[in-house]
N, C-alpha and C. Protein backbone atom coordinates (compact mmCIF):
# COMPACT_ATOMS: atom_id res chain seq x y z
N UNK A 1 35.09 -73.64 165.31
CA UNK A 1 36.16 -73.92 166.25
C UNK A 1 36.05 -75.33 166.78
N UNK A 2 35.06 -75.41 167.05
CA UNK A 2 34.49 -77.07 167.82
C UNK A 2 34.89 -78.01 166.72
N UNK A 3 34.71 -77.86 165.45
CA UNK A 3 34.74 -78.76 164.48
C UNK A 3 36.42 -79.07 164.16
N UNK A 4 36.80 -78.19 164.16
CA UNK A 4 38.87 -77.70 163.94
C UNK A 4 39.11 -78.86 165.11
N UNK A 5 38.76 -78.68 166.42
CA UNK A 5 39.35 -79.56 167.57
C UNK A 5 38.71 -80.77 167.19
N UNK A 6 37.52 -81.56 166.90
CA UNK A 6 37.45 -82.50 166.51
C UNK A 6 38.00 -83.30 165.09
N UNK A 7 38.62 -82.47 164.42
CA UNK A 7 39.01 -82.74 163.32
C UNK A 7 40.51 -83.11 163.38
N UNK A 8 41.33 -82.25 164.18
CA UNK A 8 42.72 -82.38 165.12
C UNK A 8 42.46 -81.81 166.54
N UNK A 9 42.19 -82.78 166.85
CA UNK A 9 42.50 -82.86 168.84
C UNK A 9 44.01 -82.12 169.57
N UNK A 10 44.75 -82.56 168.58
CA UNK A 10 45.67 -81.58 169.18
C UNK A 10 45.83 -80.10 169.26
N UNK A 11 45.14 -79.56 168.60
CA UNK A 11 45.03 -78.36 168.82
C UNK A 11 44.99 -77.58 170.04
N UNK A 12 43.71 -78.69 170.70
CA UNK A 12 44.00 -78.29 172.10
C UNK A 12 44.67 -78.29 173.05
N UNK A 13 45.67 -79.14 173.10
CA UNK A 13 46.47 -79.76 173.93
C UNK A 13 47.77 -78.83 173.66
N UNK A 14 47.92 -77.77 172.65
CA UNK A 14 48.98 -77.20 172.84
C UNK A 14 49.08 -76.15 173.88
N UNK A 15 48.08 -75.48 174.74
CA UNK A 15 48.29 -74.30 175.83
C UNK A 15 49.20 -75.57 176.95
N UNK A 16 48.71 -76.69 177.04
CA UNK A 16 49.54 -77.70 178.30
C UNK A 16 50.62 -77.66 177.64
N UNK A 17 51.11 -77.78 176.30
CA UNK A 17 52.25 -78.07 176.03
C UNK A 17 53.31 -76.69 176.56
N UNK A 18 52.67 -75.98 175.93
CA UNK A 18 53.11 -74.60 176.12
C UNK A 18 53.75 -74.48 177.59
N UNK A 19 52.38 -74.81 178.72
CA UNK A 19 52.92 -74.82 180.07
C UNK A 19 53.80 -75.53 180.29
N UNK A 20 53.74 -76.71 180.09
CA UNK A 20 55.17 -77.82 180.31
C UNK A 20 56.28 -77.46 179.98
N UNK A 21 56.35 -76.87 178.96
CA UNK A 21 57.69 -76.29 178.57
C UNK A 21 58.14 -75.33 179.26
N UNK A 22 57.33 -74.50 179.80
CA UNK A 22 57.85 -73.14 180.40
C UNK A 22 58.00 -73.69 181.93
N UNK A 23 57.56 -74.36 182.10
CA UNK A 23 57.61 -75.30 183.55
C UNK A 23 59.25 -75.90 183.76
N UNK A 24 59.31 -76.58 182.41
CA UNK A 24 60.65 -77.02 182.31
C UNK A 24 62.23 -76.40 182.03
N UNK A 25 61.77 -75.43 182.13
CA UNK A 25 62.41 -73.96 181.25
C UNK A 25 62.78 -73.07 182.96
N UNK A 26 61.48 -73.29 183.31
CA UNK A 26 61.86 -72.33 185.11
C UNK A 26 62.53 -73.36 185.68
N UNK A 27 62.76 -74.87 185.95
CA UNK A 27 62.97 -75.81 186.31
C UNK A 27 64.29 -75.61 186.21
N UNK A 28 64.89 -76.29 184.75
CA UNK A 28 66.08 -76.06 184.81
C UNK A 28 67.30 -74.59 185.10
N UNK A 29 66.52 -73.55 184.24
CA UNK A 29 66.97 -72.08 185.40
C UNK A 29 67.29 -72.70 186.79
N UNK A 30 66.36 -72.96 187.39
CA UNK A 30 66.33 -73.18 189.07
C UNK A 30 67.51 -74.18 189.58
N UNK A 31 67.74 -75.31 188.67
CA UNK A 31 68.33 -75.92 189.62
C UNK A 31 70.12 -75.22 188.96
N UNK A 32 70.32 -74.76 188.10
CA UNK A 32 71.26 -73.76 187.21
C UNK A 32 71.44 -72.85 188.72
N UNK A 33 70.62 -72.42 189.06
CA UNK A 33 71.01 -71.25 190.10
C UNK A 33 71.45 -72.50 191.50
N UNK A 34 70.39 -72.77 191.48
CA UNK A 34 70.93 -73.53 193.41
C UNK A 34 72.73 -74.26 192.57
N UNK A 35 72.72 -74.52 191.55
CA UNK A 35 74.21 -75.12 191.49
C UNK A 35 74.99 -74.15 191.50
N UNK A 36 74.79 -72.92 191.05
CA UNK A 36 75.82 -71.86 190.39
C UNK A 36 76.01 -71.45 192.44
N UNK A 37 74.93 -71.40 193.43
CA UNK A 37 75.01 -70.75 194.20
C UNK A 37 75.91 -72.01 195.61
N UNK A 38 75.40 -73.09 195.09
CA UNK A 38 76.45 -74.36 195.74
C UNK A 38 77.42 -73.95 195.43
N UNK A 39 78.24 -73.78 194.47
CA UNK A 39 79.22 -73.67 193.85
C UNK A 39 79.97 -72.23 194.51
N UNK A 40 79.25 -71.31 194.68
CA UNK A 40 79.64 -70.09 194.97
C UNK A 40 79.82 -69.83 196.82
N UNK A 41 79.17 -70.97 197.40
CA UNK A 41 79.32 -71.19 198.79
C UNK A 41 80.57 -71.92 198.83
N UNK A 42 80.74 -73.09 198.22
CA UNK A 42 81.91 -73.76 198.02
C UNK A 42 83.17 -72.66 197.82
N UNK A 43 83.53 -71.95 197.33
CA UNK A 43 84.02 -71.02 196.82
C UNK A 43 84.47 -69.66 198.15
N UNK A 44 83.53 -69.78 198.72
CA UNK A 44 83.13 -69.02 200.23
C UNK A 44 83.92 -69.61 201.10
N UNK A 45 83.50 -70.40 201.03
CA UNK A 45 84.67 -71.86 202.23
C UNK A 45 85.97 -72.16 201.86
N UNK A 46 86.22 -72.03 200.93
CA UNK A 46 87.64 -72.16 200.65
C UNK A 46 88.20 -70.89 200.71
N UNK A 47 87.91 -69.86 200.67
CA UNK A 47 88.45 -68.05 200.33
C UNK A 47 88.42 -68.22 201.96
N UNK A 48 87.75 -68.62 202.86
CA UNK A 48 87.41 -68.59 204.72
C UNK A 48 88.47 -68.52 204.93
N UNK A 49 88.60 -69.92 204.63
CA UNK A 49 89.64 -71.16 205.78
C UNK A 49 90.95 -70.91 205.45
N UNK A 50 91.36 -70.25 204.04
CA UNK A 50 92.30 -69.85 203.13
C UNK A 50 93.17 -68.89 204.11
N UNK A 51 92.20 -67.79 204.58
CA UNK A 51 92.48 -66.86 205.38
C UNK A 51 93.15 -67.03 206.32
N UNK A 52 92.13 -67.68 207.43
CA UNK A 52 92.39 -67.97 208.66
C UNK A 52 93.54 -69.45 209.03
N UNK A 53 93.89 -69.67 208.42
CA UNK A 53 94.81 -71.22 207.64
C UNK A 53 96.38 -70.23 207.44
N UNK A 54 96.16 -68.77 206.85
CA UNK A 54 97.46 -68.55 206.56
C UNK A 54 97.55 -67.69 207.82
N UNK A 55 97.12 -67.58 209.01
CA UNK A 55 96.97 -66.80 209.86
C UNK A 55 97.83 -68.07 211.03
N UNK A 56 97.29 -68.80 211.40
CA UNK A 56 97.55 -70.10 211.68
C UNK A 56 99.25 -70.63 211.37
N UNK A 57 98.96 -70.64 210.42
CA UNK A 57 100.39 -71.42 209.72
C UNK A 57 102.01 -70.11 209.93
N UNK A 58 101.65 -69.14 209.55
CA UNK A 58 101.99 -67.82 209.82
C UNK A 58 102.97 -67.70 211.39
N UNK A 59 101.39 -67.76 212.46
CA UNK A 59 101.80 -67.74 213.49
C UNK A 59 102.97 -69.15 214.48
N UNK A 60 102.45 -70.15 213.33
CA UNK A 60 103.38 -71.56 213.60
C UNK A 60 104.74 -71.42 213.32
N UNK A 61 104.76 -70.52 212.27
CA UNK A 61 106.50 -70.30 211.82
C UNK A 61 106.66 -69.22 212.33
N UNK A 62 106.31 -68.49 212.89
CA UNK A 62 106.66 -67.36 214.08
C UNK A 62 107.12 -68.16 215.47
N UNK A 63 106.72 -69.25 215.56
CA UNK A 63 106.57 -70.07 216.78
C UNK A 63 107.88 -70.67 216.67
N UNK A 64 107.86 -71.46 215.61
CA UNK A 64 109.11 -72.51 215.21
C UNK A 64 109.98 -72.01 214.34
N UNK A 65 109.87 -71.35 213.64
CA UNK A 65 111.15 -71.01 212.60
C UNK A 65 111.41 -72.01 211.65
N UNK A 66 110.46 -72.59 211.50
CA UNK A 66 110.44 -74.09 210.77
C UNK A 66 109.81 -73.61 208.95
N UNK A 67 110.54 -74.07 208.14
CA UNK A 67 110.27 -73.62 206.90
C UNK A 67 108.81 -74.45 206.54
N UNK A 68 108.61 -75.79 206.65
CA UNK A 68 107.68 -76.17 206.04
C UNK A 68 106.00 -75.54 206.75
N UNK A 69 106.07 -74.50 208.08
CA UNK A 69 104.68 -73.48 208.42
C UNK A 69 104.55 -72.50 207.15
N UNK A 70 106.71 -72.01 206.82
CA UNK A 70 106.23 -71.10 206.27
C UNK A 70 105.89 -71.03 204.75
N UNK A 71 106.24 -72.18 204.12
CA UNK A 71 105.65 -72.19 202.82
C UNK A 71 104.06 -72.82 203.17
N UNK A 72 103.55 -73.65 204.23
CA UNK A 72 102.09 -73.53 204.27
C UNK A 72 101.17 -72.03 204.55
N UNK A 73 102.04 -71.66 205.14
CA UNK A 73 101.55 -70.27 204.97
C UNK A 73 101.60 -69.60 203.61
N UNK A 74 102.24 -69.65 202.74
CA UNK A 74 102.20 -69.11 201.54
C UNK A 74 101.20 -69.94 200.30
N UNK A 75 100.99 -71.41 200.57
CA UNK A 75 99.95 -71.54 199.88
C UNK A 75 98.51 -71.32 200.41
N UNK A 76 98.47 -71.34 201.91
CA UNK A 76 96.79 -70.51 202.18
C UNK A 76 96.82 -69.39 201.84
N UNK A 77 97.82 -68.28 201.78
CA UNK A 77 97.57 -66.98 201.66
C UNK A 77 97.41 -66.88 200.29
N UNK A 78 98.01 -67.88 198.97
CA UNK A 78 97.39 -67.41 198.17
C UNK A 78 95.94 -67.99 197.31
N UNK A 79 95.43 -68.58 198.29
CA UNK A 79 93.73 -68.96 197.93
C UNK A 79 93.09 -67.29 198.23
N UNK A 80 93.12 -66.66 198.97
CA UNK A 80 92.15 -65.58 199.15
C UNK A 80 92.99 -64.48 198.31
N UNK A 81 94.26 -64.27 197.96
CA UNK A 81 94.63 -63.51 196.83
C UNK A 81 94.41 -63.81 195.43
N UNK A 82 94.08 -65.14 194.82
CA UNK A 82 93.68 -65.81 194.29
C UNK A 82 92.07 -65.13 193.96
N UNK A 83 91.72 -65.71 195.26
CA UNK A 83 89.51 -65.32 194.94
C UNK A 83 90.07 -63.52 194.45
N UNK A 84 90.73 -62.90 195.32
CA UNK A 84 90.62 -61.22 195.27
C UNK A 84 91.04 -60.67 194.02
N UNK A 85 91.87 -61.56 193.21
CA UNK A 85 92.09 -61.42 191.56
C UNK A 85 91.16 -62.05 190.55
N UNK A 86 90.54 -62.85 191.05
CA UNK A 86 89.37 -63.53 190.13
C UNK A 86 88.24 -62.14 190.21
N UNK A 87 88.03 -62.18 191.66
CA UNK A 87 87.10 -60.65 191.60
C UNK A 87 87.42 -59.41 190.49
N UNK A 88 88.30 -59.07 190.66
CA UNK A 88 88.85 -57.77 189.80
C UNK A 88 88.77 -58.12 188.13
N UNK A 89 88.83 -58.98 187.87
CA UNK A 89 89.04 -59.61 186.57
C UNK A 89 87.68 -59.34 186.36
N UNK A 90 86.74 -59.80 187.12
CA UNK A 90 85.39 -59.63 187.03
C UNK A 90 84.50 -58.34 187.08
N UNK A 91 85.01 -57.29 187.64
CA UNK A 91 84.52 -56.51 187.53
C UNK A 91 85.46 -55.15 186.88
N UNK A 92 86.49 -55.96 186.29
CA UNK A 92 86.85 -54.81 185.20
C UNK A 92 85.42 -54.84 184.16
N UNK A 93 86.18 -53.77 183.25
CA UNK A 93 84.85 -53.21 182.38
C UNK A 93 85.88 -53.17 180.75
N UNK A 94 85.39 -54.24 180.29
CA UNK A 94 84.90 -55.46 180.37
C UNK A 94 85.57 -56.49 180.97
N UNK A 95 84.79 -57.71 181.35
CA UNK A 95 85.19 -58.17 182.69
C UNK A 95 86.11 -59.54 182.02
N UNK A 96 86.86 -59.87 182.96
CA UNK A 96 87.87 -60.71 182.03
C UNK A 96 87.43 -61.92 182.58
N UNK A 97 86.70 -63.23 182.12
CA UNK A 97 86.52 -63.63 182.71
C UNK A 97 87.22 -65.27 182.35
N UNK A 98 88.05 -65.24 181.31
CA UNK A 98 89.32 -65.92 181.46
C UNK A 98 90.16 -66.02 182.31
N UNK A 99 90.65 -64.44 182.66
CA UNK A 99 91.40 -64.20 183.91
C UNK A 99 90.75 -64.92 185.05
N UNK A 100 89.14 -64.46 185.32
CA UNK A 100 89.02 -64.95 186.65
C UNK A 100 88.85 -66.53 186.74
N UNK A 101 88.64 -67.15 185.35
CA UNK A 101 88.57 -68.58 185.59
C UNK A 101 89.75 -69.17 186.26
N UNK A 102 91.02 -68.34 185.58
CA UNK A 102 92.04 -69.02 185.98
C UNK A 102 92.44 -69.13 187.47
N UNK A 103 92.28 -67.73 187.72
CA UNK A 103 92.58 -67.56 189.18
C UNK A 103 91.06 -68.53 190.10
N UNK A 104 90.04 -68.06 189.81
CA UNK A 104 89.46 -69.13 191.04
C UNK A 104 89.98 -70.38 190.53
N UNK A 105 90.19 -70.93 189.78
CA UNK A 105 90.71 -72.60 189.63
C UNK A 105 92.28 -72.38 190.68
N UNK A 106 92.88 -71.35 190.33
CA UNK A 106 93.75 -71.51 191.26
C UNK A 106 93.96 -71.69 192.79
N UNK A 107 92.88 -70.88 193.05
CA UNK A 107 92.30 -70.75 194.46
C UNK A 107 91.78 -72.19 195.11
N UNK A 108 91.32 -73.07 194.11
CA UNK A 108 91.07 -74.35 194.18
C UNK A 108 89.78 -74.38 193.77
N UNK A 109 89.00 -73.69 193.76
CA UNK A 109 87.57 -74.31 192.82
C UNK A 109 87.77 -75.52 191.82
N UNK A 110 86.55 -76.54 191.93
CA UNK A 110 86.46 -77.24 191.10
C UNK A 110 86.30 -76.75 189.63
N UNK A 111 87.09 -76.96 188.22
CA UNK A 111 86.94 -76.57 187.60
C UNK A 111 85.46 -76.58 187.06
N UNK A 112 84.23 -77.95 187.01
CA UNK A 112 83.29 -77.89 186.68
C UNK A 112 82.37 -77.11 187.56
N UNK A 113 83.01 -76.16 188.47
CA UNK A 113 81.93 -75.07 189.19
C UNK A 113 82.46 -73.64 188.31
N UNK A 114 83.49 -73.31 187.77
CA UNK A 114 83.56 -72.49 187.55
C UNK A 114 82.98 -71.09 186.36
N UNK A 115 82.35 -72.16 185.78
CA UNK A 115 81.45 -71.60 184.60
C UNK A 115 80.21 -70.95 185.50
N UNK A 116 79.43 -71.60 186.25
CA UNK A 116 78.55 -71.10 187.20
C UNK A 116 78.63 -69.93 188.28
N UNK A 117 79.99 -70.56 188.51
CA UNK A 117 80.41 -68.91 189.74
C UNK A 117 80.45 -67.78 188.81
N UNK A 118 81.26 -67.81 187.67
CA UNK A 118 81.15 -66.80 186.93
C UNK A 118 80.17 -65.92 186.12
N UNK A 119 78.94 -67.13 186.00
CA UNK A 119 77.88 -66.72 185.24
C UNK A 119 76.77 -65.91 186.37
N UNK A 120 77.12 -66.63 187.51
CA UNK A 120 75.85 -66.22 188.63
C UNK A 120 76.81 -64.66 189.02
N UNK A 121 78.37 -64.43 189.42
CA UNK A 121 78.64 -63.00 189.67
C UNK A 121 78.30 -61.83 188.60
N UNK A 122 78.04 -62.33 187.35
CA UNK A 122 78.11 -61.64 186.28
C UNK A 122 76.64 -61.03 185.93
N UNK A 123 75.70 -62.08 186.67
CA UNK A 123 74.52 -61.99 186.17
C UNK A 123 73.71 -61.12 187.63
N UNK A 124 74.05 -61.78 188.92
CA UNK A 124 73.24 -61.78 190.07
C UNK A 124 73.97 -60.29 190.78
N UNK A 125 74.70 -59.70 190.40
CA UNK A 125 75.73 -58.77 190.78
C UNK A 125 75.15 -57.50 191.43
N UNK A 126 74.08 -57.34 190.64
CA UNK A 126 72.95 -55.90 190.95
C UNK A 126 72.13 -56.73 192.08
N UNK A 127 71.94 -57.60 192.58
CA UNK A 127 71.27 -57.77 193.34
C UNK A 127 72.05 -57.76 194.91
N UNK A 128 70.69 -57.32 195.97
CA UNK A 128 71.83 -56.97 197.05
C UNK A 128 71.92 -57.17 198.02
N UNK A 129 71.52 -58.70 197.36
CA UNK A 129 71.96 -59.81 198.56
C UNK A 129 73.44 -60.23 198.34
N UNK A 130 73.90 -60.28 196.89
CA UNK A 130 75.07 -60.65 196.64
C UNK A 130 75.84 -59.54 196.50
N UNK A 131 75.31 -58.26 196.50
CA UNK A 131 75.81 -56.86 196.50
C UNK A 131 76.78 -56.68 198.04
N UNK A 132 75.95 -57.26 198.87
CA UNK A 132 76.41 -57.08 200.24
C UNK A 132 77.40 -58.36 200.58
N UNK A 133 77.16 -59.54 200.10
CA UNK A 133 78.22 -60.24 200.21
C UNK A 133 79.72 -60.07 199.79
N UNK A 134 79.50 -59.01 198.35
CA UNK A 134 81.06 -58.80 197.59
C UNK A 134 81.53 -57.48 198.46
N UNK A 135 80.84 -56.83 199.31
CA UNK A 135 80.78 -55.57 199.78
C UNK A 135 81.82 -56.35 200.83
N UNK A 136 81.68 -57.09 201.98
CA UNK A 136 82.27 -57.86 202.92
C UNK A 136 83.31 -58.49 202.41
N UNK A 137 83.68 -59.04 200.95
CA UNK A 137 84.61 -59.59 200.73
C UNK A 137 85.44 -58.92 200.14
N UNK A 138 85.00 -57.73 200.13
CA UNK A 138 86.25 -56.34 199.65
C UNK A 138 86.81 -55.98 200.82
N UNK A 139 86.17 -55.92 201.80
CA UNK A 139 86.44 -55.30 203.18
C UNK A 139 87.77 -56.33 203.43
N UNK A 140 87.94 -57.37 203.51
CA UNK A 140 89.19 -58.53 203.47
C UNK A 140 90.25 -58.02 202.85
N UNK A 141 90.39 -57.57 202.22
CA UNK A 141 91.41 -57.56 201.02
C UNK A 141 92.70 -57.00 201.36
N UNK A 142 92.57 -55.31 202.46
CA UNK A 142 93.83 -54.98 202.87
C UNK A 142 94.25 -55.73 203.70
N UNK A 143 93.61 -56.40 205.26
CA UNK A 143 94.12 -57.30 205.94
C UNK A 143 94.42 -58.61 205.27
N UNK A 144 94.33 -59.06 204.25
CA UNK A 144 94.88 -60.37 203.33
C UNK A 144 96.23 -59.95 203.16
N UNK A 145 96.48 -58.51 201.99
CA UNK A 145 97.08 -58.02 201.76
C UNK A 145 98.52 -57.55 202.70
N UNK A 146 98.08 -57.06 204.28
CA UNK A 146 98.95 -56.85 205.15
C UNK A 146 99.83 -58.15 205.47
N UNK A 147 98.67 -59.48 205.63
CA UNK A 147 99.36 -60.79 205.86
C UNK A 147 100.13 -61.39 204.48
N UNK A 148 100.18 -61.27 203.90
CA UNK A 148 100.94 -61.19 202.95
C UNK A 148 102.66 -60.97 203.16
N UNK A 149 102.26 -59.63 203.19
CA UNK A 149 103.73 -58.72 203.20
C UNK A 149 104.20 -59.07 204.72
N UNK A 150 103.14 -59.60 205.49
CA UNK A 150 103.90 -59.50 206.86
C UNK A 150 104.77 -60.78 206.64
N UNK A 151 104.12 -62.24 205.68
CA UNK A 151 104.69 -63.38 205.53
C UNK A 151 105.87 -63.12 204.67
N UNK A 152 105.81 -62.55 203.72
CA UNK A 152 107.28 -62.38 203.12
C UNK A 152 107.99 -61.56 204.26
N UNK A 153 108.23 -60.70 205.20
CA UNK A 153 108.90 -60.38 205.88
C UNK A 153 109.46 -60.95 206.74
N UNK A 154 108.37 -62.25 207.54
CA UNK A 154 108.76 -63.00 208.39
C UNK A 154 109.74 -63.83 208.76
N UNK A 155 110.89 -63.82 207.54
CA UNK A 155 111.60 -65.00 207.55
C UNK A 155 113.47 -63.71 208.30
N UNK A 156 112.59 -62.27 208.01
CA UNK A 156 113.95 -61.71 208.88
C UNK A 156 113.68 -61.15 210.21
N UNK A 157 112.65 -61.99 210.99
CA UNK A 157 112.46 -61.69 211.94
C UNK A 157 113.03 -62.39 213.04
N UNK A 158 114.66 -61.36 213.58
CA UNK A 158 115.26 -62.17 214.66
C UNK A 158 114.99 -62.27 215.95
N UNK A 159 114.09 -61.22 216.38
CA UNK A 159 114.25 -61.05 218.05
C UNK A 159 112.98 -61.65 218.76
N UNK A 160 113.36 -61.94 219.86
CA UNK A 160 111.82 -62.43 220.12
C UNK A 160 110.36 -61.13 220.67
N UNK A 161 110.84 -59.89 220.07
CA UNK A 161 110.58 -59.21 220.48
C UNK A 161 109.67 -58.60 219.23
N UNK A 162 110.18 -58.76 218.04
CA UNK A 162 109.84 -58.47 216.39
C UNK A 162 108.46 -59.27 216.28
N UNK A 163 109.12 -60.97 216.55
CA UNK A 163 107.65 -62.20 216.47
C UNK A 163 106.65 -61.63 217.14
N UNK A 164 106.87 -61.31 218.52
CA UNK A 164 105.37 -60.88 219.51
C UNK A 164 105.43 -59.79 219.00
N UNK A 165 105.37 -58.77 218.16
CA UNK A 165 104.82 -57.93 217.54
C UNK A 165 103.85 -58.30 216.43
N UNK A 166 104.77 -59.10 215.54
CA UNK A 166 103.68 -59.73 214.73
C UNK A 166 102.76 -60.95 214.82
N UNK A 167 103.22 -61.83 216.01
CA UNK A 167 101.83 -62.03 216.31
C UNK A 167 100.61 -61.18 216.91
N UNK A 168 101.02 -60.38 217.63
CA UNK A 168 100.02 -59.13 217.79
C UNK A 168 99.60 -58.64 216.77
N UNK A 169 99.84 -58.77 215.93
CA UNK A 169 99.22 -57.82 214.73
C UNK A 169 98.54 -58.75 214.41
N UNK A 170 98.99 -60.01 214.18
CA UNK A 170 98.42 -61.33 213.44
C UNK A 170 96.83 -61.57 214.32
N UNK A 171 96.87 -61.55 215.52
CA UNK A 171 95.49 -61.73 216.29
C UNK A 171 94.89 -60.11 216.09
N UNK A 172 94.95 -59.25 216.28
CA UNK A 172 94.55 -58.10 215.44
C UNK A 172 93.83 -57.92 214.40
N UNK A 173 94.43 -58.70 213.50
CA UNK A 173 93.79 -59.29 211.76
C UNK A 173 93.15 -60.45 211.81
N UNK A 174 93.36 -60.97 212.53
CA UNK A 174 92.09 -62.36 212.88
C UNK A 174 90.44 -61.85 213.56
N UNK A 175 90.93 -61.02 214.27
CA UNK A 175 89.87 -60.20 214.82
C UNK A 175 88.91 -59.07 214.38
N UNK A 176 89.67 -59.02 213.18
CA UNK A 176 88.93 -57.75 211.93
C UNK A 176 88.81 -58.78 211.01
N UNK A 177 89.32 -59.85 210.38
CA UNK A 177 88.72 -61.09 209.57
C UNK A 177 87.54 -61.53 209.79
N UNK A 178 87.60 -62.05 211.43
CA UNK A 178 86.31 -63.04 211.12
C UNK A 178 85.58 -62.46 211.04
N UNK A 179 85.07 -61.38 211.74
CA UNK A 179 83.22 -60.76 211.76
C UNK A 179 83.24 -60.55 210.13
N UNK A 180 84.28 -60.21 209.41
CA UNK A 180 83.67 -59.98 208.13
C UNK A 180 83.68 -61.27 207.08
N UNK A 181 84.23 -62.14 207.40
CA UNK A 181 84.05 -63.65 206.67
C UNK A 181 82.16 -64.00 207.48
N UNK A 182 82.28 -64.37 208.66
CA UNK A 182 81.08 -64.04 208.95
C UNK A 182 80.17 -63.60 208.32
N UNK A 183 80.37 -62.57 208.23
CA UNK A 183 79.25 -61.45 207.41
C UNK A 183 79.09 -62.07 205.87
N UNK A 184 80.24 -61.89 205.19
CA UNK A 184 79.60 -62.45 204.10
C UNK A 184 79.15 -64.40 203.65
N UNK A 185 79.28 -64.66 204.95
CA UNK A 185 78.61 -65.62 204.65
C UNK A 185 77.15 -65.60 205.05
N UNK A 186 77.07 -64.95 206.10
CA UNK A 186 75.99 -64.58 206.45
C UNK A 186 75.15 -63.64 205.58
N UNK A 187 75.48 -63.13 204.36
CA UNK A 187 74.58 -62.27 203.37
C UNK A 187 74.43 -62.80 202.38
């Protein structure tokens, strides 16, 4: 054996090689995840503000009767209907994940994050840290859903009596929103 290593020295030097590589191998994994999970916070923040933006804008054209609240209201509301169809795409069986590219790009994700969001929901999904985050961002979905239909309705709302109803409802749904945007940012 002694004679083999003096005869080729490298012999030995392959267990370091070995390590280096696998070093470089966990390395890039690693920084693959902190991007896929940047990416997936990014993604978090825009599905938020999406929300609370068409809640906002909503209540401005309840205020004014002014068309340009209420088509801003219709493009925040559809960033978080947007994320809530990228989801489903994703966890059909099998998961479409064409569909969901399209829709989070719609939602506004950067397109060069979207390979990552998709690979980290697809992959990290059983785990339940992110188990509990999609758990909170399901919980959203009928109050998205209600603001929705309340915004297409809004435009036949004559009395001033109809509006303070639905802004009541509207702070109602702001108030069952945030703790759970909260939450899943917080998980």
């Amino acid at each position: 054996w002694r004679k083999a290593i003096r005869r080729h020295p490298m012999i030995s030097a392959w267990p370091f090689v070995v390590v280096i590589l696998i070093q470089m191998a966990v390395g890039g994994f690693s920084v693959y995840v902190l991007s896929a999970t940047r990416a997936f916070v990014t993604g978090e923040n825009l599905w938020s503000k999406g929300q609370h933006e068409a809640i906002y804008f909503l209540n401005l054209y309840l205020d004014t009767d002014e068309q340009k609240h209420l088509d801003a209201f219709r493009q925040a509301v559809a960033v978080p209907l947007e994320y809530r169809k990228g989801r489903q795409f994703l966890e059909a069986r099998p998961p479409d994940r064409v569909g969901a590219r399209r829709a989070f790009e719609n939602a506004g994700n950067p397109p060069e994050d979207l390979t990552s969001v998709i690979w980290m929901f697809g992959n990290f999904r059983g785990f339940s840290y992110l188990e509990e985050a999609i758990a909170r961002w399901k919980e959203t979905d009928l109050p998205i859903l209600e603001i929705d239909r309340m915004g297409e309705t809004a435009s036949t709302v004559h009395t001033p009596a109809e509006a303070a109803a639905l802004r009541e409802r509207l702070v109602e749904i702001d108030n069952e929103i945030t703790p759970k945007t909260i939450a899943f940012s917080n998980a």
